[in-house]
C-alpha atoms as a PDB file:
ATOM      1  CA  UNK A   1      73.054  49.348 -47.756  1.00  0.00           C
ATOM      2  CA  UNK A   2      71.317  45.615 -47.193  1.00  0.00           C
ATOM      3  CA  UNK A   3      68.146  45.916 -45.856  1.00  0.00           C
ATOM      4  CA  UNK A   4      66.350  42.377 -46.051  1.00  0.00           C
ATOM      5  CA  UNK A   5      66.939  39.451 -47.674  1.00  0.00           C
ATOM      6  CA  UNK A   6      64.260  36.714 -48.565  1.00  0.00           C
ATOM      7  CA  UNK A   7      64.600  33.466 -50.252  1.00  0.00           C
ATOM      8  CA  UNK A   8      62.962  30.794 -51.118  1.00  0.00           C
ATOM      9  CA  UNK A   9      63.917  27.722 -53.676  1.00  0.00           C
ATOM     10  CA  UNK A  10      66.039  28.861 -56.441  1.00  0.00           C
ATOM     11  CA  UNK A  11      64.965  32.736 -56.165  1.00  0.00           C
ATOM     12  CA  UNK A  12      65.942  35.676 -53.678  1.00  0.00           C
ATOM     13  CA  UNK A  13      64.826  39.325 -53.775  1.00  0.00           C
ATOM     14  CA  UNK A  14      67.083  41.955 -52.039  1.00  0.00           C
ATOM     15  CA  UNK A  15      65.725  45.056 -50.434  1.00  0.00           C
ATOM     16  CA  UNK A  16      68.432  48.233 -50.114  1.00  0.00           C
ATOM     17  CA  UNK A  17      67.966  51.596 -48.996  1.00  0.00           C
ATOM     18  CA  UNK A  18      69.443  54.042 -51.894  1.00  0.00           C
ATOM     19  CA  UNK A  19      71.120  56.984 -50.657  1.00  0.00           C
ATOM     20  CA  UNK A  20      68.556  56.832 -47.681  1.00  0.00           C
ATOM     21  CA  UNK A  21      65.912  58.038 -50.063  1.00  0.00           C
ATOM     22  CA  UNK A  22      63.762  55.393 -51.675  1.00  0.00           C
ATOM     23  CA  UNK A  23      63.767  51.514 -51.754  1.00  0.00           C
ATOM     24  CA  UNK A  24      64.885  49.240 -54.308  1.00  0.00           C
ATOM     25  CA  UNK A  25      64.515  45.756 -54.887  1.00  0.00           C
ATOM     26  CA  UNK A  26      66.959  43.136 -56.141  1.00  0.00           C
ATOM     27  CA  UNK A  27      65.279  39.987 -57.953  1.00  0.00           C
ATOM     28  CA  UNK A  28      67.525  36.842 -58.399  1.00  0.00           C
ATOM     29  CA  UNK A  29      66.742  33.288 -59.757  1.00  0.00           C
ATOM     30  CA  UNK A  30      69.336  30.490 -59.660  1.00  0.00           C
ATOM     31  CA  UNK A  31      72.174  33.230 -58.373  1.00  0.00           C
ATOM     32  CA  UNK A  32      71.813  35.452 -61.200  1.00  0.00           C
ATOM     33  CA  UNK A  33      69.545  38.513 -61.454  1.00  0.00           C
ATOM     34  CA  UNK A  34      67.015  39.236 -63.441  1.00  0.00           C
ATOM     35  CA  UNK A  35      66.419  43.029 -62.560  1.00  0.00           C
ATOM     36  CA  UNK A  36      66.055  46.106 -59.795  1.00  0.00           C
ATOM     37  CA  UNK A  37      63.499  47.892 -59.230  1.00  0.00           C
ATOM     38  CA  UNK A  38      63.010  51.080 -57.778  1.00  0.00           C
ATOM     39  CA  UNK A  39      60.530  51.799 -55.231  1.00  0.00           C
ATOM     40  CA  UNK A  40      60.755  56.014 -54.613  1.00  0.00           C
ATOM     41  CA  UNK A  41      56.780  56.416 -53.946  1.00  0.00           C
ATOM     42  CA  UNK A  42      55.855  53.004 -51.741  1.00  0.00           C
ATOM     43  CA  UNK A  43      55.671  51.458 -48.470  1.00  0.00           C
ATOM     44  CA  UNK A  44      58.007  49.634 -46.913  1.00  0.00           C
ATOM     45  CA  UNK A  45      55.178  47.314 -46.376  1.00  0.00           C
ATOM     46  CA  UNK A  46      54.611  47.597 -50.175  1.00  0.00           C
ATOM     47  CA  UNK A  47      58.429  46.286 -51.133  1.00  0.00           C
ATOM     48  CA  UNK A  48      58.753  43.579 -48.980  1.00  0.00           C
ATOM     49  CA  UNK A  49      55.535  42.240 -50.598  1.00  0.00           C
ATOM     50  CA  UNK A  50      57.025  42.648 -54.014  1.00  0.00           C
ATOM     51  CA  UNK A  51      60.007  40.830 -52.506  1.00  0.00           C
ATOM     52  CA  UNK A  52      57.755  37.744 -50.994  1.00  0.00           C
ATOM     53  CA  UNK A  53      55.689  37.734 -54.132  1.00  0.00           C
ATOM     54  CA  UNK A  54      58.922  37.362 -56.237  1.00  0.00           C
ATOM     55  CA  UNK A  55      60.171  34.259 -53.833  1.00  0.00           C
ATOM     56  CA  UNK A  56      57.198  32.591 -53.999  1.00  0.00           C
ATOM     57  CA  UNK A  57      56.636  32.558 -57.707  1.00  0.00           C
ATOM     58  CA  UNK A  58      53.869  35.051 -58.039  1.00  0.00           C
ATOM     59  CA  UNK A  59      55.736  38.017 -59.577  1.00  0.00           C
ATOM     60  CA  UNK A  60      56.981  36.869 -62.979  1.00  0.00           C
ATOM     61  CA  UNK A  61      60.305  37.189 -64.462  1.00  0.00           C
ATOM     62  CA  UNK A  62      58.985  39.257 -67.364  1.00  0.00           C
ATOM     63  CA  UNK A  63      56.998  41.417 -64.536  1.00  0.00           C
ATOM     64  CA  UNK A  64      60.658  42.237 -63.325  1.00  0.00           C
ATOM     65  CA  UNK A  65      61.838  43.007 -66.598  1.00  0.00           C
ATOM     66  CA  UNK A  66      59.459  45.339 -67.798  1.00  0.00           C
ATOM     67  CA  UNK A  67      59.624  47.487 -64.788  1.00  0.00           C
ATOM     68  CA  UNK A  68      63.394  47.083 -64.534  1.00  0.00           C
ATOM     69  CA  UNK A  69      64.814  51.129 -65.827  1.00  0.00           C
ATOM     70  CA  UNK A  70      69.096  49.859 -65.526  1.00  0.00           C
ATOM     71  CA  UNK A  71      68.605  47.646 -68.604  1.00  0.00           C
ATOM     72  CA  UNK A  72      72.699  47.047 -69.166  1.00  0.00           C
ATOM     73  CA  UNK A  73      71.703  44.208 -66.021  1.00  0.00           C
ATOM     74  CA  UNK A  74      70.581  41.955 -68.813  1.00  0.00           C
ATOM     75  CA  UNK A  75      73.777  42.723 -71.306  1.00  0.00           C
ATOM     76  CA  UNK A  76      75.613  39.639 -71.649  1.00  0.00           C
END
């Protein structure tokens, strides 16, 4: 289920409601991703931040990464 959407430049995080449980995050830069992470202990408030901080370059691409748990995203 989409929940929000932000964007900014070349990036875009997605925010989803799993199984109407927890949050989860989708991170994307220049239309591909770079990992989802699950959220199953924070704030709404919490994820969307994530999300902005990921759009506006403040959340790294290895941050992502390391806290990314489906690793096959990044099998080519």
């Amino acid at each position: 289920m989409h929940y929000n959407k932000f964007e900014k430049d070349k990036r875009q995080a997605i925010i989803t409601l799993v199984d109407d449980e927890y949050l989860q995050c989708s991170f994307f830069e220049n239309d591909k991703i770079v990992g989802r992470i699950d959220y199953p202990d924070k704030s709404r408030h919490f994820v969307v931040d994530a999300a902005e901080n990921w759009c506006e370059g403040i959340m790294t691409e290895e941050t992502v990464k390391n806290y990314t748990k489906q690793l096959d995203l990044f099998s080519k």
